[in-house]
Protein backbone atom coordinates (compact mmCIF):
# COMPACT_ATOMS: atom_id res chain seq x y z
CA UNK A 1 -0.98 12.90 -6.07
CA UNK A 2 -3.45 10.35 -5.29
CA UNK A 3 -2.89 6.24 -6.55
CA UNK A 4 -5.41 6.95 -9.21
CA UNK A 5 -3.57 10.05 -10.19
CA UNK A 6 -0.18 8.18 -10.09
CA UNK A 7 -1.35 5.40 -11.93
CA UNK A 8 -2.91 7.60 -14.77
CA UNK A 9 0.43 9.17 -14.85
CA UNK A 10 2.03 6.12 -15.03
CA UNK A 11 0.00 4.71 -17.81
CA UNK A 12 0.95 7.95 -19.59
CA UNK A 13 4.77 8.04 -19.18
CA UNK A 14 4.52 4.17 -20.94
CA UNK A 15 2.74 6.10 -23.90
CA UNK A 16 5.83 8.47 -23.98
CA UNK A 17 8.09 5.81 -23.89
CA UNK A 18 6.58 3.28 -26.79
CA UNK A 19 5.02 6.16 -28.80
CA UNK A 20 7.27 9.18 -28.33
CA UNK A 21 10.45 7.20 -28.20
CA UNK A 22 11.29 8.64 -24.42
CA UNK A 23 12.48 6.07 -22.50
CA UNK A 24 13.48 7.96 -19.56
CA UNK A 25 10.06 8.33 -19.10
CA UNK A 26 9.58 4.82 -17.60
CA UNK A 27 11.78 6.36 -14.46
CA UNK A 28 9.06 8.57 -13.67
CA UNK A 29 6.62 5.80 -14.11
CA UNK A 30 8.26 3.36 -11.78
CA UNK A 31 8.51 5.95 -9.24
CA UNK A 32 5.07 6.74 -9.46
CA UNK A 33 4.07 3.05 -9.30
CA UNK A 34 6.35 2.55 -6.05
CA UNK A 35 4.22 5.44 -4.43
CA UNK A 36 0.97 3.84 -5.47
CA UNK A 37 1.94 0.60 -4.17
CA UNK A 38 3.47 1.82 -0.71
CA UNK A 39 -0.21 3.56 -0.08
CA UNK A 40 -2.16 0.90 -1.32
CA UNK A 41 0.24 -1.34 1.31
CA UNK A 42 -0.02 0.99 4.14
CA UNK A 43 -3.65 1.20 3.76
CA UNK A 44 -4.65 -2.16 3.50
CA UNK A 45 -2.16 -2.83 6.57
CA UNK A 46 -3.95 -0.34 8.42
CA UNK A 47 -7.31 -1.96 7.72
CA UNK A 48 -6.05 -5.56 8.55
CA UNK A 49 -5.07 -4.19 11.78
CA UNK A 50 -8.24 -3.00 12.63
CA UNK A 51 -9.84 -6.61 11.98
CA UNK A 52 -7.44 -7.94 14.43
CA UNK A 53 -8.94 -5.78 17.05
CA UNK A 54 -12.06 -6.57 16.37
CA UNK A 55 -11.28 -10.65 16.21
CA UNK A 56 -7.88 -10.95 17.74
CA UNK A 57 -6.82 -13.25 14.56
CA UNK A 58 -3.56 -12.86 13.85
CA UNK A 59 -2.75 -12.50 9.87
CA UNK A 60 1.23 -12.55 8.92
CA UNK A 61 0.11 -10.08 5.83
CA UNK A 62 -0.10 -6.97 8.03
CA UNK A 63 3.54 -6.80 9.21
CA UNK A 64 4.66 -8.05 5.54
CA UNK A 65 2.66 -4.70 3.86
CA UNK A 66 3.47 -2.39 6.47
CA UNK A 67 7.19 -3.45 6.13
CA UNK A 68 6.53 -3.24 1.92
CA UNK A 69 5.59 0.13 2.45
CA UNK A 70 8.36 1.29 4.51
CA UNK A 71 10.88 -0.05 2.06
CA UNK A 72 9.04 1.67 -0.80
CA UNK A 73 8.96 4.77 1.18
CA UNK A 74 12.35 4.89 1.68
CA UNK A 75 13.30 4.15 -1.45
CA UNK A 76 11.66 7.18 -3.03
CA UNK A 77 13.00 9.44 0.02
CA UNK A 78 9.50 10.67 1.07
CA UNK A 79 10.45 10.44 4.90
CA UNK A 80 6.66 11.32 6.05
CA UNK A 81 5.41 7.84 4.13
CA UNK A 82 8.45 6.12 5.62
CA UNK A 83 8.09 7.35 9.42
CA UNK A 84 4.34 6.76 8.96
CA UNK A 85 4.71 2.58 7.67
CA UNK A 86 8.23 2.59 10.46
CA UNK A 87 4.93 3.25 12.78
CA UNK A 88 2.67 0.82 11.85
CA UNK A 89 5.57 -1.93 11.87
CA UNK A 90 6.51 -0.76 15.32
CA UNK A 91 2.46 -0.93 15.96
CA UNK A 92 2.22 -4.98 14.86
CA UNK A 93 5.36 -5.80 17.11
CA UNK A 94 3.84 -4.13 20.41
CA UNK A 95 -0.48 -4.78 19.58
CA UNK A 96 0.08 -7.94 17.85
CA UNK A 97 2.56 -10.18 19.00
CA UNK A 98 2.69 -8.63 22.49
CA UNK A 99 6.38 -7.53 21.63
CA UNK A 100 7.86 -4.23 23.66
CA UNK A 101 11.47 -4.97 23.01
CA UNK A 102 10.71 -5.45 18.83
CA UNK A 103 8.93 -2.62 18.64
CA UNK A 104 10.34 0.02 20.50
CA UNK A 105 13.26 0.38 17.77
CA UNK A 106 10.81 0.98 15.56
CA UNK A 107 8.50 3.77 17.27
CA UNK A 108 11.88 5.52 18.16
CA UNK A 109 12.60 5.72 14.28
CA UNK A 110 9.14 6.63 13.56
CA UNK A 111 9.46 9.41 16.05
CA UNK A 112 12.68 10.80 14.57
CA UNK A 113 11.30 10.67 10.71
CA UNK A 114 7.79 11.81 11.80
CA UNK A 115 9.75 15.43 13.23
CA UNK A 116 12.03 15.06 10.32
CA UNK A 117 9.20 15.63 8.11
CA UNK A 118 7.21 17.64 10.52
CA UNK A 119 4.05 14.89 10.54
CA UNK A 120 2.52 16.06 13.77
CA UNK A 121 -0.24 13.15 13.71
CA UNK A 122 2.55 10.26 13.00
CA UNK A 123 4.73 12.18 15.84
CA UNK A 124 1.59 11.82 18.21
CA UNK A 125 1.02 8.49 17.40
CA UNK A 126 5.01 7.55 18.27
CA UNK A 127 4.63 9.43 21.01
CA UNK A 128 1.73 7.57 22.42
CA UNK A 129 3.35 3.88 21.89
CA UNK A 130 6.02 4.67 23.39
CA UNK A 131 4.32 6.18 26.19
CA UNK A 132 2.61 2.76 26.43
CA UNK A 133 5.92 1.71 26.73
CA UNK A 134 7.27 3.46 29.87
CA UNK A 135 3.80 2.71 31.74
CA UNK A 136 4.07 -0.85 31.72
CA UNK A 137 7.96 -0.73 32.56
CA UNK A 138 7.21 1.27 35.72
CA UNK A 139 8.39 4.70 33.79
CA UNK A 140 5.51 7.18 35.19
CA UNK A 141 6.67 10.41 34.63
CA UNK A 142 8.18 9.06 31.34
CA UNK A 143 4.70 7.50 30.36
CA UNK A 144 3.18 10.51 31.60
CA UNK A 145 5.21 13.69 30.02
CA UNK A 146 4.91 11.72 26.65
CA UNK A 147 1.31 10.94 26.50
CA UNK A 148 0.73 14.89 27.73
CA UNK A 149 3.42 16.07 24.53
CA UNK A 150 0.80 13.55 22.43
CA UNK A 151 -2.27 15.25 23.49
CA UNK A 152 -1.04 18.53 22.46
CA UNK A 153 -0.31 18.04 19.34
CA UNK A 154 -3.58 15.80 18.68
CA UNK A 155 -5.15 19.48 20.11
CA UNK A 156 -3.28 21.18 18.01
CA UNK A 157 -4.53 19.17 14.95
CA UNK A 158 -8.08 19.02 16.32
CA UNK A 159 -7.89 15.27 15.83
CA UNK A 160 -10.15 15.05 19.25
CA UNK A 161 -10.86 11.38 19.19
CA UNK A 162 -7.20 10.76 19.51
CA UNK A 163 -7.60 13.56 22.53
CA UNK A 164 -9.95 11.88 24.23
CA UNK A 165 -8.40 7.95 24.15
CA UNK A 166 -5.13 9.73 25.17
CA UNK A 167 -6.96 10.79 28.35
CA UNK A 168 -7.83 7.26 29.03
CA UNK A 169 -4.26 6.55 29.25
CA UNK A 170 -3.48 9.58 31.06
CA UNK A 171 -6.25 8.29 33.56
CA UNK A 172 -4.78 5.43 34.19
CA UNK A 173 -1.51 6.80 34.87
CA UNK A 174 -3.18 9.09 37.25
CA UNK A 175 -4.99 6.53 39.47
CA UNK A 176 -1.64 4.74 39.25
CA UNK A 177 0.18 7.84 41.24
CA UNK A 178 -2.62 8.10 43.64
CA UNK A 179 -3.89 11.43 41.74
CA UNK A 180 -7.97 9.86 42.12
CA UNK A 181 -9.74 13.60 41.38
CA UNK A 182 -6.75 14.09 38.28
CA UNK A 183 -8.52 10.25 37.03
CA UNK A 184 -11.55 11.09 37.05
CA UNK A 185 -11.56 14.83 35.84
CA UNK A 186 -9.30 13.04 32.57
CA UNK A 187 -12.16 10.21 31.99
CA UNK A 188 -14.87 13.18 32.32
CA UNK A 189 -13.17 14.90 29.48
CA UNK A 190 -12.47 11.78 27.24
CA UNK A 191 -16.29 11.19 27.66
CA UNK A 192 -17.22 14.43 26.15
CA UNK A 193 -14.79 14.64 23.36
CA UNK A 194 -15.62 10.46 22.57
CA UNK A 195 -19.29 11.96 22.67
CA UNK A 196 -19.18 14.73 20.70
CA UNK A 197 -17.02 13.14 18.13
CA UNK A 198 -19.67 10.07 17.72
CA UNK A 199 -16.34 8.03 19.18
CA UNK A 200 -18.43 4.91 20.81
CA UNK A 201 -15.27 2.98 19.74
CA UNK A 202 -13.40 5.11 22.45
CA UNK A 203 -16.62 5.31 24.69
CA UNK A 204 -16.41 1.96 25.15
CA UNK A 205 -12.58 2.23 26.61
CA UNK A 206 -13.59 5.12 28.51
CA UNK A 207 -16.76 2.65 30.21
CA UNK A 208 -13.81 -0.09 30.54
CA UNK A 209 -11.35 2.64 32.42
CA UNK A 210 -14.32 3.83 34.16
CA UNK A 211 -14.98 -0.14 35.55
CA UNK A 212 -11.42 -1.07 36.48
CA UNK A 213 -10.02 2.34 38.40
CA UNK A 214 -13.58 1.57 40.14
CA UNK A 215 -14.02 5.47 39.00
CA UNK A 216 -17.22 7.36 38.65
């Protein structure tokens, strides 16, 4: 169900309880509340997120609704929502506050709920952090094989923005190993996926990758 839907629901398990005399029904209505609120939580997380990379301003109420969500999540036992908002937490540690060893607990938990549940995307995503992970402790082939497991499955989903900026990363992990033609052949294909997707947001990465690997 959507929040709307579980909030309409909600409103009429409190008729069945005052009216109709049921009050087990107010159960079902506080679970269906819980679910509202951990999307509404998760979603406005996401989008404070994305104002902090637009402005680089920190605000304390991201981490606070992702880790809302995560706690509603698990109370109701839907692992996807939990593995998904276990993500995002792992997400503030590492974009945010610049935080490896915080977040890394958290993307490994993600990881393990996300195949739990089978969420492909949330598994990708995991995937990817940690990847980010492994590159900047010196982990190549670590950084590598997991950002290459991450781009399959994004293929797999057709979710071909999220292709194309994992091919930045795989880029730079190329250049990094001395595999120049690899680089530039990865930033080629990011371009055209970023491009046919309308993905300037990832365009403009690829342009950045493009300047500092001093890559065609």
């Amino acid at each position: 169900m959507t929040a709307d839907e579980r909030i309409e629901q909600a409103e009429l398990l409190y008729e069945r309880a005052v009216f109709g005399g049921d009050s087990s029904a107010l159960t079902s209505a506080d679970r269906n509340l819980d679910a509202a609120e951990a999307d509404l939580a998760l979603a406005r997380g996401k989008v404070i997120h994305a104002r902090f990379l637009e402005e680089r301003a920190q605000d304390a109420r991201e981490l606070e609704l992702f880790e809302r969500a995560a706690e509603l999540y698990g109370r109701l036992g839907d692992v996807r929502g939990e593995g998904e908002a276990v993500f995002w937490v792992g997400t503030f540690h590492q974009v945010v506050r610049d935080d490896n060893e915080a977040a890394v607990p958290h993307f490994e938990r993600a990881l393990d709920l996300a195949t739990r549940a089978d969420d492909r995307l949330t598994t990708s995503y995991a995937l990817r952090h940690l990847g980010f992970v492994d590159h900047m402790g010196g982990r190549l082939d670590e950084a590598r094989a997991r950002f290459e497991e991450s781009t399959r499955l994004r293929r797999e989903l057709g979710f071909l923005p999220g292709v194309a900026a994992n091919l930045i990363g795989l880029a730079y992990l190329a250049a990094q190993q001395e595999r120049r033609d690899d680089a530039a052949a990865l930033l080629k294909e990011a371009t055209e996926l970023a491009e046919s997707t309308g993905s300037h947001g990832v365009l403009r990465w690829v342009t950045g990758a493009r300047e500092e690997l001093d890559l065609p």
